[in-house]
N, C-alpha and C. Protein backbone atom coordinates (compact mmCIF):
# COMPACT_ATOMS: atom_id res chain seq x y z
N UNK A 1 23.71 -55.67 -62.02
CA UNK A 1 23.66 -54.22 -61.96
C UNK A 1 24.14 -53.72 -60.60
N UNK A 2 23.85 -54.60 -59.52
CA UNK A 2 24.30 -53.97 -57.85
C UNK A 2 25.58 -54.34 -57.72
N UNK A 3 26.02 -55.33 -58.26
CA UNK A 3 27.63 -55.60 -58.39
C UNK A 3 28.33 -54.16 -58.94
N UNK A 4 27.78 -53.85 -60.27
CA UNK A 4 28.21 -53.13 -61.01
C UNK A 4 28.37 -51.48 -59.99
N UNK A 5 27.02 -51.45 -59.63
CA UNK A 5 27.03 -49.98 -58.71
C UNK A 5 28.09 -49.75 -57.87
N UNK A 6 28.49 -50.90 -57.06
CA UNK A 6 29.18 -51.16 -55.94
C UNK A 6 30.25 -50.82 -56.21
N UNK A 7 30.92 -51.59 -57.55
CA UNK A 7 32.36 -51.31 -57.80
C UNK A 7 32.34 -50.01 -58.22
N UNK A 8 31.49 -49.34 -58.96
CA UNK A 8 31.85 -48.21 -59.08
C UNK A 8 31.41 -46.92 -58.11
N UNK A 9 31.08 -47.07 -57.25
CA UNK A 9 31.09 -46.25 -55.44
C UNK A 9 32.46 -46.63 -55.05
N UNK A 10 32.88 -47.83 -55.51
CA UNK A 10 33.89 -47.89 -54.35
C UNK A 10 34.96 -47.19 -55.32
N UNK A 11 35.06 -47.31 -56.43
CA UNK A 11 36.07 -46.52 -57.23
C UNK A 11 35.93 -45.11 -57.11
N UNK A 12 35.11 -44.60 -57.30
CA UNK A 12 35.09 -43.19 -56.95
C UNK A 12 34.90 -43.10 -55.83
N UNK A 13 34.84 -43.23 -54.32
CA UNK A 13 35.47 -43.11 -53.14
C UNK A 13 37.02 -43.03 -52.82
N UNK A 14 37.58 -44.06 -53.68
CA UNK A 14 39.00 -44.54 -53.44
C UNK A 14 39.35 -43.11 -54.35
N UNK A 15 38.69 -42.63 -55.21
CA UNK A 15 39.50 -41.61 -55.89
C UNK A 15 39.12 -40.33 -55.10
N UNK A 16 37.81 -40.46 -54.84
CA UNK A 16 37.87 -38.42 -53.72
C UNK A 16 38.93 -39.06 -52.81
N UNK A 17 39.18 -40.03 -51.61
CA UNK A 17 39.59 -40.11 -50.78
C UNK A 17 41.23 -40.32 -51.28
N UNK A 18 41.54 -40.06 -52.52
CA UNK A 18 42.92 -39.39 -52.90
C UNK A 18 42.94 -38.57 -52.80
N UNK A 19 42.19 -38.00 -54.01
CA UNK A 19 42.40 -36.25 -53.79
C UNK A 19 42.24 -35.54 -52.84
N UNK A 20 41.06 -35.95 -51.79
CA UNK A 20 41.11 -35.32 -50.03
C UNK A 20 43.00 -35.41 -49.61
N UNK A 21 43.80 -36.46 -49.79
CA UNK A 21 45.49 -37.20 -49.18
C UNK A 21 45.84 -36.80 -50.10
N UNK A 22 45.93 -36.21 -50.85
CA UNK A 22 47.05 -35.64 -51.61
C UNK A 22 47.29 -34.53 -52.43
N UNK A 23 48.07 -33.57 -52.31
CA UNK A 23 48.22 -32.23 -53.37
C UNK A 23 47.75 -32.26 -54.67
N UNK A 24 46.98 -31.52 -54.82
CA UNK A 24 46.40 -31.57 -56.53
C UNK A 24 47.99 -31.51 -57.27
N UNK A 25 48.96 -30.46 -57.37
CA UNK A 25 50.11 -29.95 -57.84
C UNK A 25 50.48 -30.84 -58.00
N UNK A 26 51.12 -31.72 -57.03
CA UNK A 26 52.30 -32.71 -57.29
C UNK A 26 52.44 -33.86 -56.76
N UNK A 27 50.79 -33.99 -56.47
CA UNK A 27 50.55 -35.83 -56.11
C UNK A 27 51.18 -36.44 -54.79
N UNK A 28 51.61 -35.06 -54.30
CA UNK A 28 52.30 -35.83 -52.67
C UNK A 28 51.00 -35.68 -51.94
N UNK A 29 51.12 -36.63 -50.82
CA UNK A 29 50.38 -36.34 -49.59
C UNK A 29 50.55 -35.39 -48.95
N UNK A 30 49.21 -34.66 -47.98
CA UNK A 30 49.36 -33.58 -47.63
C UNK A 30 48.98 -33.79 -46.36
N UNK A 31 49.22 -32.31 -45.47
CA UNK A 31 48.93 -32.35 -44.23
C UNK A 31 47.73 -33.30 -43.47
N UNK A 32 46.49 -33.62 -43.97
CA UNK A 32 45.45 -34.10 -43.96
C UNK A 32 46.04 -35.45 -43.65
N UNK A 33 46.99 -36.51 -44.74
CA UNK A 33 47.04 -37.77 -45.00
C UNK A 33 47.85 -37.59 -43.80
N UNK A 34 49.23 -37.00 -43.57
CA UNK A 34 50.40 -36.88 -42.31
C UNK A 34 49.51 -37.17 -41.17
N UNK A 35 48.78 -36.19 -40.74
CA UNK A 35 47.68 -35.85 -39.79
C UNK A 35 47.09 -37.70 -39.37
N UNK A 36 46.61 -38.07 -40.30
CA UNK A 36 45.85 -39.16 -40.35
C UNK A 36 46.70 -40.47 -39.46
N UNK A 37 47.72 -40.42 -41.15
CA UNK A 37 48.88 -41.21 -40.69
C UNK A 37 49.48 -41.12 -38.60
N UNK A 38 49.77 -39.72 -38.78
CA UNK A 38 49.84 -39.75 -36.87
C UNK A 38 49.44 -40.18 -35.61
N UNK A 39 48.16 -40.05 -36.17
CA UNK A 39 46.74 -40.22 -35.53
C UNK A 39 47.33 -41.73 -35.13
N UNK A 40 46.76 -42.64 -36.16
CA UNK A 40 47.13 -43.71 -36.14
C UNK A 40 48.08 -44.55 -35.00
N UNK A 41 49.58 -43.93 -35.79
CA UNK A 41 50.76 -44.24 -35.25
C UNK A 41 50.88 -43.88 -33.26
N UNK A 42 50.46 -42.82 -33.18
CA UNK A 42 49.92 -42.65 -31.16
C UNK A 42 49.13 -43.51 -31.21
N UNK A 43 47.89 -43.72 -31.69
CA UNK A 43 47.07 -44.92 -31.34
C UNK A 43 47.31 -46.04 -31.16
N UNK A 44 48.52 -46.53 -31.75
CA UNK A 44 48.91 -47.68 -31.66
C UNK A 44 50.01 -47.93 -31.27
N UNK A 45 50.89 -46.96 -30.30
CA UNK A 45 51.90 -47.13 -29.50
C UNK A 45 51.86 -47.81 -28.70
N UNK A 46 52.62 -48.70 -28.15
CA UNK A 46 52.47 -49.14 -27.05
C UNK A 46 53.95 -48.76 -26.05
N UNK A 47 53.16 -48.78 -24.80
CA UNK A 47 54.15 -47.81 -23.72
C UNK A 47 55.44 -48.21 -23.53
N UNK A 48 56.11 -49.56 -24.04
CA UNK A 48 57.59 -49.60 -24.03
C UNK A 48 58.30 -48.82 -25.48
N UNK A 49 57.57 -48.10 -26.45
CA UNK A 49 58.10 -48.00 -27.41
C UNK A 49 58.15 -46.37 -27.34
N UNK A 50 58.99 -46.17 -28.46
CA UNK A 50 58.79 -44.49 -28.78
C UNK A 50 58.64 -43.87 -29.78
N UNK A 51 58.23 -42.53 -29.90
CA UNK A 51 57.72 -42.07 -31.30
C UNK A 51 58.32 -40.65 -31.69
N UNK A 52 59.11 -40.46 -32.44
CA UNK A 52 59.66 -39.31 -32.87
C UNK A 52 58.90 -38.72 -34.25
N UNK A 53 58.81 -37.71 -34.24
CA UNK A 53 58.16 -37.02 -35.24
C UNK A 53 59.08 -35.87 -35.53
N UNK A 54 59.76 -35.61 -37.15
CA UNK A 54 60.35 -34.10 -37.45
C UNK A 54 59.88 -33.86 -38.51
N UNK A 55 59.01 -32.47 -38.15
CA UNK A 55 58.81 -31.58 -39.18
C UNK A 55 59.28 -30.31 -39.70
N UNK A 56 59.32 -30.39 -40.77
CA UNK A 56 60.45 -29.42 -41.77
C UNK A 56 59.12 -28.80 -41.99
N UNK A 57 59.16 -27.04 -42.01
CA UNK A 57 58.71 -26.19 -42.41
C UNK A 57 59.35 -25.28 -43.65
N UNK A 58 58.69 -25.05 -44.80
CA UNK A 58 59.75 -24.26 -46.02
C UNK A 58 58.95 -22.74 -45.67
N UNK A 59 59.90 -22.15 -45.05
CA UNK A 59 59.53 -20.94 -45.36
C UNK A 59 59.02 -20.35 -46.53
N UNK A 60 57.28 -19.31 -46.63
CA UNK A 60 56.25 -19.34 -47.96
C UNK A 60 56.59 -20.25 -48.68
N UNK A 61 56.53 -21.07 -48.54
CA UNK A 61 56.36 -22.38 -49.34
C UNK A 61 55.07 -22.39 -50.12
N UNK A 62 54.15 -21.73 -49.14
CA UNK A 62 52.74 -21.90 -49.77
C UNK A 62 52.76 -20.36 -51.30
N UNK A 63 53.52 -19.49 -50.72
CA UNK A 63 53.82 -18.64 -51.83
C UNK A 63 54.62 -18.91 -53.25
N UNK A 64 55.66 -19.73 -53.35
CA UNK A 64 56.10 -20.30 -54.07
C UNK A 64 55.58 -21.32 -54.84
N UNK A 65 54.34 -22.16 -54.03
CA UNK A 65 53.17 -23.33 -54.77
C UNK A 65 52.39 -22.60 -55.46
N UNK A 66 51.91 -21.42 -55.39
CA UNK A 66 50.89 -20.86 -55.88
C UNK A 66 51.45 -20.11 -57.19
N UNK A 67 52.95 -19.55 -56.71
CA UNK A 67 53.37 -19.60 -58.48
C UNK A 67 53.07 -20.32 -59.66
């Protein structure tokens, strides 16, 4: 039965902690997961290397999702 509990906590964790990373709409990752992902990637730079980041903004984009 504690086997049983376990796997299913960890399944429904793994599934909020999708839906927290990713757009309900269209299943992409969202600012949150990017964010995360970043985090990360500075954290683990090391000082001979470099890190470029480009972000594309869609103008109301968020107006056009909500259509």
């Amino acid at each position: 039965m504690e086997t049983w509990q376990q796997a299913h906590l960890k399944q429904e964790n793994d599934s909020l902690t999708h839906r927290v990373m990713h757009e309900s709409l269209t299943g992409l990752p969202n600012r949150a997961f990017f964010e995360g992902r970043l985090s990360r990637a500075l954290g683990n730079i090391n000082p001979a290397e470099k890190l470029a980041v480009l972000f594309i903004d869609g103008d109301r984009f968020k107006e056009v999702n909500n259509r």
